[in-house]
Every structure is written in C-alpha cells, then in structure tokens.
C-alpha atoms as a PDB file:
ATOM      1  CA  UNK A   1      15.922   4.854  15.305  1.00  0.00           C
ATOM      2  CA  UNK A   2      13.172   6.402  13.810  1.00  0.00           C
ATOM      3  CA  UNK A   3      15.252   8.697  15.491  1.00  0.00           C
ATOM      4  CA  UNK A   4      15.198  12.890  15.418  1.00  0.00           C
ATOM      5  CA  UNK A   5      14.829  10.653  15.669  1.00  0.00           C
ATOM      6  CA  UNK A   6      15.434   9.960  14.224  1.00  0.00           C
ATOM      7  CA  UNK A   7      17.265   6.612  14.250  1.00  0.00           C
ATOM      8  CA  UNK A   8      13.760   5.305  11.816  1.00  0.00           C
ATOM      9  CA  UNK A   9      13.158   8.044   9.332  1.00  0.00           C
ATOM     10  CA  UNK A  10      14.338   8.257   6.382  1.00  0.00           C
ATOM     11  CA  UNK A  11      13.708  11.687   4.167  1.00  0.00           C
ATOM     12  CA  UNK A  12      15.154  10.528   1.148  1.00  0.00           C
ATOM     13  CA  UNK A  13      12.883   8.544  -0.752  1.00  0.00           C
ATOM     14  CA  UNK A  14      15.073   6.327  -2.270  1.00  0.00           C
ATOM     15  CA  UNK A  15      15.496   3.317   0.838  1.00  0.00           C
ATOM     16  CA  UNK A  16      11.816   3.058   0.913  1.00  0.00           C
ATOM     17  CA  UNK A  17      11.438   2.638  -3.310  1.00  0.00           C
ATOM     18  CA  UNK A  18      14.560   0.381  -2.887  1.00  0.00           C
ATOM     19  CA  UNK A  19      13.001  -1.802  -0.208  1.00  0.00           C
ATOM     20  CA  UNK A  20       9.467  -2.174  -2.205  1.00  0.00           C
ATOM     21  CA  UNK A  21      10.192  -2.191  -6.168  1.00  0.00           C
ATOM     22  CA  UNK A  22       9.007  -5.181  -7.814  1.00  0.00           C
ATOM     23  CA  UNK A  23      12.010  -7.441  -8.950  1.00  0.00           C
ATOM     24  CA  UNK A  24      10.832  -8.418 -12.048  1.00  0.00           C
ATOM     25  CA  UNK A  25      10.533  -5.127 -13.091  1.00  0.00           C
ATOM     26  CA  UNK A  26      13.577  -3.021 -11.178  1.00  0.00           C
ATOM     27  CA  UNK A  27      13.454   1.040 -11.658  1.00  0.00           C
ATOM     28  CA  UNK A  28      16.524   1.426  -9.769  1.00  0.00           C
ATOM     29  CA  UNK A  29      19.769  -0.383  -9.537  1.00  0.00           C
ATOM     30  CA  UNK A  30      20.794   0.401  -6.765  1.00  0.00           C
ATOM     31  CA  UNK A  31      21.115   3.899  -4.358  1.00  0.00           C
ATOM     32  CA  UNK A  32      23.069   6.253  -6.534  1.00  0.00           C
ATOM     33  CA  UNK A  33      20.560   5.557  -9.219  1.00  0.00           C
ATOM     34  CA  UNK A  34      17.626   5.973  -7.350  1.00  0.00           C
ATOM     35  CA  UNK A  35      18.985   9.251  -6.167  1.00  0.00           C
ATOM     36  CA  UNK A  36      19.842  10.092 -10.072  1.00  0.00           C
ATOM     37  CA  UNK A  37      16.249   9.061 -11.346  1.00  0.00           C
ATOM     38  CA  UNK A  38      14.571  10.610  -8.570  1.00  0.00           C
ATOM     39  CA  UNK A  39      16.046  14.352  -9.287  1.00  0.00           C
ATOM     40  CA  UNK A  40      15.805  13.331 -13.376  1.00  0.00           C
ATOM     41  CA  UNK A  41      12.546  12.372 -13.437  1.00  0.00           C
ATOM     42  CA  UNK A  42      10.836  14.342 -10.376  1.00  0.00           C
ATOM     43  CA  UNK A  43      13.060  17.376 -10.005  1.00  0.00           C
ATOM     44  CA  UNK A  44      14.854  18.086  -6.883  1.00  0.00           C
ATOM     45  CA  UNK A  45      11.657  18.445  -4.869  1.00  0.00           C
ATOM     46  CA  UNK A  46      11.257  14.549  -5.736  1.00  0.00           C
ATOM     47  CA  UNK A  47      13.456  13.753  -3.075  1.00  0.00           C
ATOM     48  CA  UNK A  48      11.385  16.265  -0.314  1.00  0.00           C
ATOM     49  CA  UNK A  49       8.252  13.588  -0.581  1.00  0.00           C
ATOM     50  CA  UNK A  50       6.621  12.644   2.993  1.00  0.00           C
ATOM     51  CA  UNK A  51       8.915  15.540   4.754  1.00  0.00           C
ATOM     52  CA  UNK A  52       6.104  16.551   6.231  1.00  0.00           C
ATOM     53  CA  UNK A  53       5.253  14.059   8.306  1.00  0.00           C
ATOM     54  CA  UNK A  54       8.925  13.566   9.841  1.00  0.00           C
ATOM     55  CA  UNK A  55       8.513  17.560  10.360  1.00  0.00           C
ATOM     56  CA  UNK A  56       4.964  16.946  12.577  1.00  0.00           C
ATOM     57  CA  UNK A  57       6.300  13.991  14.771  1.00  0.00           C
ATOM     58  CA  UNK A  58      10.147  14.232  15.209  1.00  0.00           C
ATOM     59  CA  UNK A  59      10.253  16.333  18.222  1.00  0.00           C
ATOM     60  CA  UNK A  60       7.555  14.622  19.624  1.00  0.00           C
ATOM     61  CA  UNK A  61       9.263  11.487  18.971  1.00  0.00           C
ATOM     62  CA  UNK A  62      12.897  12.675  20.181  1.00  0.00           C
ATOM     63  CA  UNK A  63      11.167  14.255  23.353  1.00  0.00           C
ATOM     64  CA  UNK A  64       9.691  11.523  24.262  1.00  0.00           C
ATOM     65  CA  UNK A  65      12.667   8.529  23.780  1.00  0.00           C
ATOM     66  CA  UNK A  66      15.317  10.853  25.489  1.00  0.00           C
ATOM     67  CA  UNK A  67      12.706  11.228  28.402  1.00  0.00           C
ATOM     68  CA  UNK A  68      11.407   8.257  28.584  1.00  0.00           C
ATOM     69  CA  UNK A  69      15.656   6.349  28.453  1.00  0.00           C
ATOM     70  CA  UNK A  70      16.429   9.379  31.367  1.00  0.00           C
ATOM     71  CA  UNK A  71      13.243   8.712  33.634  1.00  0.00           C
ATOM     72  CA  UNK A  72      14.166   4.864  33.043  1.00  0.00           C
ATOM     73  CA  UNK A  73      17.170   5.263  33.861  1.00  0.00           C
ATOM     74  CA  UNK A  74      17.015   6.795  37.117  1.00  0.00           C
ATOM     75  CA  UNK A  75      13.945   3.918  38.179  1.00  0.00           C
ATOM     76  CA  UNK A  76      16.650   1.288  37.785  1.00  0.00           C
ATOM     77  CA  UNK A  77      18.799   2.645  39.665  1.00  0.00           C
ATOM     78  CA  UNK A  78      22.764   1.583  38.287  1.00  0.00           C
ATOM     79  CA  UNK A  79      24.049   2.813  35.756  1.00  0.00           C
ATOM     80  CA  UNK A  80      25.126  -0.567  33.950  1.00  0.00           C
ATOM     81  CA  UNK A  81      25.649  -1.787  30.078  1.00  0.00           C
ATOM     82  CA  UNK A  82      22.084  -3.840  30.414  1.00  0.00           C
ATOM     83  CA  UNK A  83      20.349  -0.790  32.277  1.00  0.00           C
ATOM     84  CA  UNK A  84      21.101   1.106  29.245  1.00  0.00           C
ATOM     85  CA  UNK A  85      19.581  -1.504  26.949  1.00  0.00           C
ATOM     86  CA  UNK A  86      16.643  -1.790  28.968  1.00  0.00           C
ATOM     87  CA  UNK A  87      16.024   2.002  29.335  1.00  0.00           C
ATOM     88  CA  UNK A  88      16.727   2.334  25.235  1.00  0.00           C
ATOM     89  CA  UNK A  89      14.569  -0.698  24.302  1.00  0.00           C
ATOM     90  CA  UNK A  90      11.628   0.743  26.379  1.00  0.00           C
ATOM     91  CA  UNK A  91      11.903   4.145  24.698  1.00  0.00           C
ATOM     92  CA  UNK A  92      11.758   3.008  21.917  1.00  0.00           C
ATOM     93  CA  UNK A  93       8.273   0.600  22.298  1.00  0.00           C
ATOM     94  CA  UNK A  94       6.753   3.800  23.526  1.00  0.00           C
ATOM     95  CA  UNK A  95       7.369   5.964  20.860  1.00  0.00           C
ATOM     96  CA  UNK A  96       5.935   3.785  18.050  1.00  0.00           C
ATOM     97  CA  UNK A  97       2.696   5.316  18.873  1.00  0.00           C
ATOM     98  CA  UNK A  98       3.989   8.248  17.112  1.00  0.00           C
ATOM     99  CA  UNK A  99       6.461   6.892  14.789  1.00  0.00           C
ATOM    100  CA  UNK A 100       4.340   4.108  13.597  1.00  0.00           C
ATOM    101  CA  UNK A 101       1.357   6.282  11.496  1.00  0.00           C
ATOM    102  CA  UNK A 102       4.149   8.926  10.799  1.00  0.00           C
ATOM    103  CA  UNK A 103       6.291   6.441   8.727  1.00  0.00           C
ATOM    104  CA  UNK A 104       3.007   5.318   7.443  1.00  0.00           C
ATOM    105  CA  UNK A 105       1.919   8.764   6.139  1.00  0.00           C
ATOM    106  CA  UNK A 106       6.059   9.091   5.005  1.00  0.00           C
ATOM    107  CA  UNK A 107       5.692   5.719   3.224  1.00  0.00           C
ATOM    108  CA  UNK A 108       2.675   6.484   1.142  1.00  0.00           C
ATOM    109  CA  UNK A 109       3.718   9.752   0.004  1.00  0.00           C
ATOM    110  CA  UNK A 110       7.512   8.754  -1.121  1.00  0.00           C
ATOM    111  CA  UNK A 111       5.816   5.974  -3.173  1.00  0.00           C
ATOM    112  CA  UNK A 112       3.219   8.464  -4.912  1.00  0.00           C
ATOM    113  CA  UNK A 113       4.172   9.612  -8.499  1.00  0.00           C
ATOM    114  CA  UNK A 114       7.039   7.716  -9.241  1.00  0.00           C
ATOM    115  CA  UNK A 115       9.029   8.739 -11.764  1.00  0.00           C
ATOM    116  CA  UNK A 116       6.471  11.897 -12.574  1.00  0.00           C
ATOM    117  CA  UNK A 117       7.654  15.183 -12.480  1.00  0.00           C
ATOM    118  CA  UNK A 118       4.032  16.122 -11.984  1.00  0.00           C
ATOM    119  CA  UNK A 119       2.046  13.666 -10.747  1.00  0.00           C
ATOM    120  CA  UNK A 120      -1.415  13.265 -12.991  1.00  0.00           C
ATOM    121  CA  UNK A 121      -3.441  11.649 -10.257  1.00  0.00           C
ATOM    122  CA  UNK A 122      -2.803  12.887  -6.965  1.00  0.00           C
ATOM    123  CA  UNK A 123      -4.297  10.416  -4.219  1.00  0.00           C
ATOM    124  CA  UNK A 124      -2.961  12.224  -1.239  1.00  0.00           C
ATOM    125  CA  UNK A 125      -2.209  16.251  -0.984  1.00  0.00           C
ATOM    126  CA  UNK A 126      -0.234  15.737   2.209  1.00  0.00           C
ATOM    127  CA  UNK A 127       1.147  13.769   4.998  1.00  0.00           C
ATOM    128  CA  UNK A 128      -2.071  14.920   6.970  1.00  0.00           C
ATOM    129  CA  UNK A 129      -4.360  14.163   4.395  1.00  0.00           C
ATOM    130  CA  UNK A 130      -3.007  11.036   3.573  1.00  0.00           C
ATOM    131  CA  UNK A 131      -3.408  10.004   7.041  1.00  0.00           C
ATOM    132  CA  UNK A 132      -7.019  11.325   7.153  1.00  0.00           C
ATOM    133  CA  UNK A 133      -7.863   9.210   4.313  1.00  0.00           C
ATOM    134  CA  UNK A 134      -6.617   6.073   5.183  1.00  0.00           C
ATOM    135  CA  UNK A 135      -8.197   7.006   8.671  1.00  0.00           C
ATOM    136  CA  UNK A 136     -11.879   7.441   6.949  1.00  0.00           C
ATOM    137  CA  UNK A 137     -11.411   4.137   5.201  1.00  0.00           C
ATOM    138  CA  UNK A 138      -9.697   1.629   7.282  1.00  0.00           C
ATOM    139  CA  UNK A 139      -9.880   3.555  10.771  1.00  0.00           C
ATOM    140  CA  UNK A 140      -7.522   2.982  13.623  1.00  0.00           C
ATOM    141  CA  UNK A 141      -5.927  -0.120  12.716  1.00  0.00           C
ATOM    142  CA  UNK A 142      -5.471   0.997   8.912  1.00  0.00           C
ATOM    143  CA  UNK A 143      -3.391   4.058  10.631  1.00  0.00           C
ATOM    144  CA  UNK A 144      -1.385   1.392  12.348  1.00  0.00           C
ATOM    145  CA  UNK A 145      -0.889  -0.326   9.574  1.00  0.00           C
ATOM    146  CA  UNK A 146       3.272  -1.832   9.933  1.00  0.00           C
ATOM    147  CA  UNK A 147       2.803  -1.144  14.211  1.00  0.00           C
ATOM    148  CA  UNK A 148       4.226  -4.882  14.977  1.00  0.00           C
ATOM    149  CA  UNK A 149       7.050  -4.542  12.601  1.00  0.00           C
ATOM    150  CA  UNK A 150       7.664  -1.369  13.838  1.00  0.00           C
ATOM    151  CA  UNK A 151       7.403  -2.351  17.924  1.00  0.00           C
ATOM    152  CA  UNK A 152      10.124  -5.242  16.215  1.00  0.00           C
ATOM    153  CA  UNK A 153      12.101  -2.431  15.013  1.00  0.00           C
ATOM    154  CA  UNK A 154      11.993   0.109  17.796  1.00  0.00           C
ATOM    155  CA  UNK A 155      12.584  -1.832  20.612  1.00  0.00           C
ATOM    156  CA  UNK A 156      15.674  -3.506  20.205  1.00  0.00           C
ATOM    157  CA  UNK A 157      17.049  -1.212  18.249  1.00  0.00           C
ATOM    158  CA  UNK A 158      16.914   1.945  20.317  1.00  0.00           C
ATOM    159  CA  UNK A 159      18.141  -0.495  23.423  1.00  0.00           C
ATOM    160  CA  UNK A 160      21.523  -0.896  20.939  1.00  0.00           C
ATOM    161  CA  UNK A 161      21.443   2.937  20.191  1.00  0.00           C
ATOM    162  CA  UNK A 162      21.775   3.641  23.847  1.00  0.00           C
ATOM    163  CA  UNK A 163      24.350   1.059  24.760  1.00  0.00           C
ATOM    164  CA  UNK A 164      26.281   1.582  21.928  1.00  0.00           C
ATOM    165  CA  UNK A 165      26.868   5.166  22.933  1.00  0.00           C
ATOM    166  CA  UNK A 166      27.152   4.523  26.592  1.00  0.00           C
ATOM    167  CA  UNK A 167      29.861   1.813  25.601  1.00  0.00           C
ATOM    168  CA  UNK A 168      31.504   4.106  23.032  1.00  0.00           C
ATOM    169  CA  UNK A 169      31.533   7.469  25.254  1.00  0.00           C
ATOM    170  CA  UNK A 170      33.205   5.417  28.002  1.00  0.00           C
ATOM    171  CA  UNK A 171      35.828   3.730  26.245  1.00  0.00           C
ATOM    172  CA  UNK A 172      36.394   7.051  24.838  1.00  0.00           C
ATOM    173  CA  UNK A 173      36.938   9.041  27.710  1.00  0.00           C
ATOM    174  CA  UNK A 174      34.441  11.672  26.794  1.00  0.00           C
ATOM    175  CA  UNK A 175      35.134  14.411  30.046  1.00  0.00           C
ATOM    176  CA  UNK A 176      33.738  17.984  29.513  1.00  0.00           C
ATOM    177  CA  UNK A 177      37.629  19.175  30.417  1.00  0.00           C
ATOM    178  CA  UNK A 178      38.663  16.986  27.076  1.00  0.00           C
ATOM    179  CA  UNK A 179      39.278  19.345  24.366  1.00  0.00           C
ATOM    180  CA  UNK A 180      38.473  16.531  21.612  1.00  0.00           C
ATOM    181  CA  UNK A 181      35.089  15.767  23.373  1.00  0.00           C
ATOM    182  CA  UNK A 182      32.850  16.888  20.451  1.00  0.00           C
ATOM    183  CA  UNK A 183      34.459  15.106  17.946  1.00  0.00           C
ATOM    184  CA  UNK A 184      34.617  12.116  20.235  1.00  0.00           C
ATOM    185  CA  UNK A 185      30.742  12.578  20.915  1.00  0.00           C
ATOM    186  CA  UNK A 186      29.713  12.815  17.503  1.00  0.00           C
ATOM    187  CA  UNK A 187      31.926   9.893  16.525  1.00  0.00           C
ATOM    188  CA  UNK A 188      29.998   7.831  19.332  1.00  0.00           C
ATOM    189  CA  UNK A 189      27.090   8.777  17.869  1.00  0.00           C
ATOM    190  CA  UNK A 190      27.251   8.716  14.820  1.00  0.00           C
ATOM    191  CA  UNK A 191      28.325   4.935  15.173  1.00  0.00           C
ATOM    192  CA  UNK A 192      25.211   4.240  17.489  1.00  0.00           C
ATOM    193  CA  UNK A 193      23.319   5.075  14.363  1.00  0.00           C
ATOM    194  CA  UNK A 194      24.874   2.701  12.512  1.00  0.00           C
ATOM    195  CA  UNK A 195      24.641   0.273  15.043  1.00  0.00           C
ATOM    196  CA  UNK A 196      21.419   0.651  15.669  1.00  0.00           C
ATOM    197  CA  UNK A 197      20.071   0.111  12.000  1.00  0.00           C
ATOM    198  CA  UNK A 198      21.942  -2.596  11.712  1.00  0.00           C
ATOM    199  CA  UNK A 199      20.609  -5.016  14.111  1.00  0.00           C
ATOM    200  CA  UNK A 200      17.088  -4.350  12.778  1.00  0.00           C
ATOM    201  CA  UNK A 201      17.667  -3.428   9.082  1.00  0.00           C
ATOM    202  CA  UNK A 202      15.682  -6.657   7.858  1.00  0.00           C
ATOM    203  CA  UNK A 203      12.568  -5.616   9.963  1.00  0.00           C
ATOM    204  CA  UNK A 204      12.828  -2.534   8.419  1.00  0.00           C
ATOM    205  CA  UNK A 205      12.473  -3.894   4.943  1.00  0.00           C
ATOM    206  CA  UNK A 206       9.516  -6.064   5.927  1.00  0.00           C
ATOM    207  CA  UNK A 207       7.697  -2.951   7.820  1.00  0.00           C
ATOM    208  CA  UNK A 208       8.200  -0.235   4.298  1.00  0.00           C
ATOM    209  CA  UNK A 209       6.328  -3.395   2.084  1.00  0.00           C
ATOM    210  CA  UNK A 210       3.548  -4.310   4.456  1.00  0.00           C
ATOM    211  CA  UNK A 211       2.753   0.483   4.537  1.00  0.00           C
ATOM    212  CA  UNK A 212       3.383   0.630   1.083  1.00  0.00           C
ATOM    213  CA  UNK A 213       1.295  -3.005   0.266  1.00  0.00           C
ATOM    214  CA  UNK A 214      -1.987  -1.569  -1.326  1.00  0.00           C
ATOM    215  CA  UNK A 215      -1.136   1.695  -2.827  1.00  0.00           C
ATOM    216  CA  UNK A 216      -1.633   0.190  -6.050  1.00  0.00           C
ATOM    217  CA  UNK A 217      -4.876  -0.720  -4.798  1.00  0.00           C
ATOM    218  CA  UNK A 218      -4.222  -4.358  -4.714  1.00  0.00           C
ATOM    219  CA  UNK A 219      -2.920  -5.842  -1.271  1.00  0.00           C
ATOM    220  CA  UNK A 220      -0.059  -8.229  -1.846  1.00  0.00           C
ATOM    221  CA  UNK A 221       0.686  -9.460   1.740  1.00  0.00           C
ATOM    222  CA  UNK A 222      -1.841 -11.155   3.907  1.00  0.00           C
ATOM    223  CA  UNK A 223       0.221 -10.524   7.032  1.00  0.00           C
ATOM    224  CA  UNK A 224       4.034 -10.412   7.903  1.00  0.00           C
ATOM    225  CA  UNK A 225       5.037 -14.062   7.428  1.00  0.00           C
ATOM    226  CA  UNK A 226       3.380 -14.162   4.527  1.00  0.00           C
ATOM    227  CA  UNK A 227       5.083 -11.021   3.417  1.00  0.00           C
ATOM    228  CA  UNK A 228       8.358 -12.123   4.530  1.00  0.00           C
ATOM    229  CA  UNK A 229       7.743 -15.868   2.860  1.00  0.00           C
ATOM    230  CA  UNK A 230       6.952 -14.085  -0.317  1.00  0.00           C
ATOM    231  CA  UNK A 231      10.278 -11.717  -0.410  1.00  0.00           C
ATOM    232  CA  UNK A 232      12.854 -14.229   0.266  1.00  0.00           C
ATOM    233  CA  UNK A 233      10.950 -16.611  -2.265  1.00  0.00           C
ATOM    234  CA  UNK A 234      11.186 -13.561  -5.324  1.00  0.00           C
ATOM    235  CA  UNK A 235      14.780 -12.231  -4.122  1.00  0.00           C
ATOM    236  CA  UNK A 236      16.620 -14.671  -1.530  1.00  0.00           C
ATOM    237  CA  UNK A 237      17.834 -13.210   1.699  1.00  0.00           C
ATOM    238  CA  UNK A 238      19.476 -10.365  -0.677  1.00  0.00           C
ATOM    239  CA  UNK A 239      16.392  -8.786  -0.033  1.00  0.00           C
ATOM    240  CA  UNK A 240      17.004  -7.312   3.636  1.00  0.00           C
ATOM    241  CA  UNK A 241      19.505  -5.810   2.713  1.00  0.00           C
ATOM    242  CA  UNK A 242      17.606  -3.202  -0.346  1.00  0.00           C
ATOM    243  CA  UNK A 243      18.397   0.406   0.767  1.00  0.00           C
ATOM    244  CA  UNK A 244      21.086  -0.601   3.389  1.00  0.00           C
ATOM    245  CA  UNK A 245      23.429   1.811   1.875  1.00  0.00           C
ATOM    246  CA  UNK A 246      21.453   5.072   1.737  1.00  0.00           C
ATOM    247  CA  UNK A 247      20.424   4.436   5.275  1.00  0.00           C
ATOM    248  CA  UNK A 248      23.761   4.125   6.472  1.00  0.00           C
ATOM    249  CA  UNK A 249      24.875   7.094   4.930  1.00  0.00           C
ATOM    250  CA  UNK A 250      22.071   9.013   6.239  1.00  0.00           C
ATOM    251  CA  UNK A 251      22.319   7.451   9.851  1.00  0.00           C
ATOM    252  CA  UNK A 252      25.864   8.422  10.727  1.00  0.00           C
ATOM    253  CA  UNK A 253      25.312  12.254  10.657  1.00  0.00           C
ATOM    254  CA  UNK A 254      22.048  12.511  11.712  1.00  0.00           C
ATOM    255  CA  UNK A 255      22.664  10.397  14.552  1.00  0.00           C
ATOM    256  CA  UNK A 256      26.140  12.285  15.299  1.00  0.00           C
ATOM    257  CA  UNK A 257      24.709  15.276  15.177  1.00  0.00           C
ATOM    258  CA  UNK A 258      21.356  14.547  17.511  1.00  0.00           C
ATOM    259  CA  UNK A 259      23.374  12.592  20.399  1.00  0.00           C
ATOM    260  CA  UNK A 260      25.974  15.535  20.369  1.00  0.00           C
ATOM    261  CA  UNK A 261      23.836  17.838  20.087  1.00  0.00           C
ATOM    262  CA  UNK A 262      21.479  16.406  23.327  1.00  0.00           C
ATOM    263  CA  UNK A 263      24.536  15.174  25.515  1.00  0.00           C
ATOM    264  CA  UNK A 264      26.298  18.891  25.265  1.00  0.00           C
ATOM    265  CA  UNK A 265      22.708  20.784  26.013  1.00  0.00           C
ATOM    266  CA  UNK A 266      22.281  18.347  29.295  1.00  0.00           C
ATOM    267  CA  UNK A 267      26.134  19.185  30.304  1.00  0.00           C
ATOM    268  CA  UNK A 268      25.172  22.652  30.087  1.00  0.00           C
ATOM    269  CA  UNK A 269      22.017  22.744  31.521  1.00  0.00           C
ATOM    270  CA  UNK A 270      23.712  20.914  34.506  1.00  0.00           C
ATOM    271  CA  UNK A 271      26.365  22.937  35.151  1.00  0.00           C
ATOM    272  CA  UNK A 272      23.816  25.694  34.941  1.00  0.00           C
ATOM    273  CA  UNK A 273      21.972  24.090  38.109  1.00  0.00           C
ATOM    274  CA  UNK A 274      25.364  23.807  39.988  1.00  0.00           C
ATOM    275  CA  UNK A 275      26.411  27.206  39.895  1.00  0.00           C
ATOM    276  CA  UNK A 276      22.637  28.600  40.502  1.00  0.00           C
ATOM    277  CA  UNK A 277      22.974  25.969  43.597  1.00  0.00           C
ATOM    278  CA  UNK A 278      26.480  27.571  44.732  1.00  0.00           C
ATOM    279  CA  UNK A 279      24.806  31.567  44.573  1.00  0.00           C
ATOM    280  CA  UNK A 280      22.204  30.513  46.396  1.00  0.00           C
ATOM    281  CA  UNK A 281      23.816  28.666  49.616  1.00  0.00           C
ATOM    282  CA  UNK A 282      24.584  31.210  52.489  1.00  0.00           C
ATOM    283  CA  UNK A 283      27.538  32.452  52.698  1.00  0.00           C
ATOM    284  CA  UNK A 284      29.545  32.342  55.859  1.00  0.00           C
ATOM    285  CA  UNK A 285      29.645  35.743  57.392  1.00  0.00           C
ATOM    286  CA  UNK A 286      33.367  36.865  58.323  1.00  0.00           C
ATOM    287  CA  UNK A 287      33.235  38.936  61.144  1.00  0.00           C
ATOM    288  CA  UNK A 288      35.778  41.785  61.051  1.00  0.00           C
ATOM    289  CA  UNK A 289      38.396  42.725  63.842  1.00  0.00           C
ATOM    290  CA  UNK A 290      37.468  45.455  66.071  1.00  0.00           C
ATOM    291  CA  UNK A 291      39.404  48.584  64.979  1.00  0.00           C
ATOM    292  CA  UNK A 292      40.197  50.945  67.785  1.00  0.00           C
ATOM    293  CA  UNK A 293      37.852  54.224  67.676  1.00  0.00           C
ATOM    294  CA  UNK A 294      39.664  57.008  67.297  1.00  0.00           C
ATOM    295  CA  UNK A 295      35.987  59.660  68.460  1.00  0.00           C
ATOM    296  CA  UNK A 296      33.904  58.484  71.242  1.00  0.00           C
ATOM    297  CA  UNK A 297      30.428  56.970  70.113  1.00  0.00           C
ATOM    298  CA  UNK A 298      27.282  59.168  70.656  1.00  0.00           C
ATOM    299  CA  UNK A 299      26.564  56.333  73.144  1.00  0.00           C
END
C-alpha cells in the first residue's frame, strides 16, 4: 500500500489523528474538519508533519515491491490471477522492513503538537531523530513497534493491488496501439488503490493506535487483541472505519499516478531493448549484379 508506495502512507495527518483520538473527548468530526483544524490551528505546514520520513523510504520501498512482484513473477512461471496475488502479497511482506519504522517515525510526528501552531515542547526534531530516540530507549523492537499489524497489512493487501490491476488492465484492453491507454491505466490504478486499502483498512486502524500508544507517555494497549478488544468496546465496529475517507481520496491518485507512471516507463524501456536488438542482428548482405566493364581491369 504503503505504496510510493505508496499504497500505506499517508502524508496528511488527518487519517492517523482520526484513527487514534480519544472518543470521549473528539477534536475532529470527521475528515473535512480535521483538515480545517489542522491548517486553523497549525498553519498550512500542519499538514507537512512526518513528510520526511515518507521522503527517506518511498523509493526504497517502491523499488523494492515492483522488483520483488517482477522477479516473483517470472519464478512462477504463468502469468495467472493467483500468480499475481502471490507475487503482490510477497512484495509486500518484504518491504515492511522499511515501511514498518518509517510509518512509525510518520506516526509519531503527525501526532506531535496537536492543535499548536508552535509546538512548546518539542519531543522529536525530525523523522530521523524521532527514530533515533525511540531507538536509544526501546532498541530494535521499539523501532518495530506496529511490524505484525503491518506484515497483516502489507501482505494481503499488495497481493489485491496487483491482481486488481492485472484484472482491471485486461478487461480493459490496455494495448500500447490504444489511444485511450493512459487514461485506462490510471483508471486501473487508481482503483487498485482503492482496492487495496480496502481489504485491510481495519488493520490499518489497529497498526496507527498500537505506533501512536505511548506518546503521551502512558501505554494504553498491552498488545493487539487487547488493543483491538479495547476499540470496539469504546466505539463498536464504527471504529475501523475512522479516516476511511481521507485515505480513499488520497489512494486513487496516488495510486493512478504510480502504476501509470511504472507500467508506461517498462513499455518504453522494452521497446527500447527491441529495437537496440533489431540494429544489432546482421544484416543479410545483398550481393549486387555484375555490371559489364566498360575499361579493362589493371589485372
């Protein structure tokens, strides 16, 4: 998801404050006031928190799931519907090694200085530091803090990102030759986005409370059926559904855009190969009648 990738970042604070805000005592009623409060209170800049870590790790993270789904790919062999889920769902397990701390980092600084323009009490500087710290104090497993929610998250859902699209760019009839392929492959992936969050939104909910759980300096949640126990007793099942919209909104361009984007580069590159591959085969030599001479030869 995290996708450029991402299919599971989001740089708009307002899903994450959404997904964690106590409900006894709501700041936001829902996305468009989120996104109002957030430029009110905190200026515009309020809703550039925890870019920095999405700007270290998304093109290591979009490297790495669109080589990792090609490599699989071409070990299994066919290129069939469950192929593509498998080759998806493994990309996506692998790159929660990078996607897992950088949410984390994301996380903690989206949730710092709520509702302050300036915040009085700065915990982290940035997305570096904030993963330093948390590093120095809780060590490796504090920066994988959320890494089985996440593995929950990533793995299914990139294995529906991929066969959405591969369904999608079929049915379509995307051909290089068609003059609506762009629109047809940003349509295809826009909706794999979608798609995609959909079948793991609820995970996603769980996985922003246990990060954010202790930046208070109180941890709520003992572990993630306690966490999940404790949500659906507060809010019902309403609750996996906080920040659905903003995501969605964010996910269908994003996602358009990257699989567009990656799919047109490939055809490119690909056609570049073939005609480099033409130029250099040899080309028959045609021998040439012999014209009569009209001056005897020095011979």
């Amino acid at each position: 998801m995290t996708s450029l990738f991402c299919v599971g970042v989001s740089l708009i604070p307002s899903t994450v404050r959404l997904q964690v805000q106590n409900v006894d005592k709501p700041l936001y009623r829902g996305t468009f006031h989120c996104f109002q409060s957030i430029v009110r209170q905190e200026s515009t800049l309020g809703l550039y928190k925890g870019i920095g870590s999405p700007m270290m790790g998304l093109t290591f993270i979009n490297a790495i799931v669109f080589g990792v789904q090609g490599n699989a790919m071409r070990m299994l062999g066919r290129d069939t519907p469950l192929n593509q889920f498998l080759a998806g769902a493994s990309a996506g397990a692998i790159q929660c090694v990078i996607c897992c701390p950088m949410e984390l980092a994301k996380t903690r600084m989206q949730m710092q200085g709520t509702g302050e323009k300036k915040s009085k009490r700065k915990l982290y500087k940035n997305s570096l530091d904030c993963l330093v710290r948390i590093y120095n104090r809780e060590g490796i497993r504090g920066i994988n803090r959320g890494m089985v929610t996440t593995l929950l998250r990533e793995t299914p859902g990139f294995g529906f990102y991929f066969l959405t699209y591969d369904v999608l760019t079929r049915s379509l009839g995307c051909e290089p030759e068609d003059p609506y392929m762009i629109p047809k492959l940003l349509f295809a992936g826009g909706m794999s986005g979608i798609v995609s969050w959909l079948s793991t939104y609820p995970v996603d909910v769980i996985k922003s409370r246990l990060q954010a759980d202790g930046v208070g300096g109180v941890n709520q949640y003992s572990s993630i059926i306690d966490c999940v126990r404790q949500s659906v007793n507060k809010e019902g099942w309403r609750v996996f559904t906080r920040g659905l919209t903003s995501t969605l909104l964010r996910a269908f361009p994003v996602n358009a855009t990257t699989f567009a984007t990656v799919t047109l580069f490939l055809i490119y590159m690909r056609q570049g190969e073939e005609c480099s591959l033409q130029d250099s085969e040899p080309k028959p030599v045609q021998l040439q009648p012999l014209q009569p001479q009209t001056q005897p030869t020095s011979l």
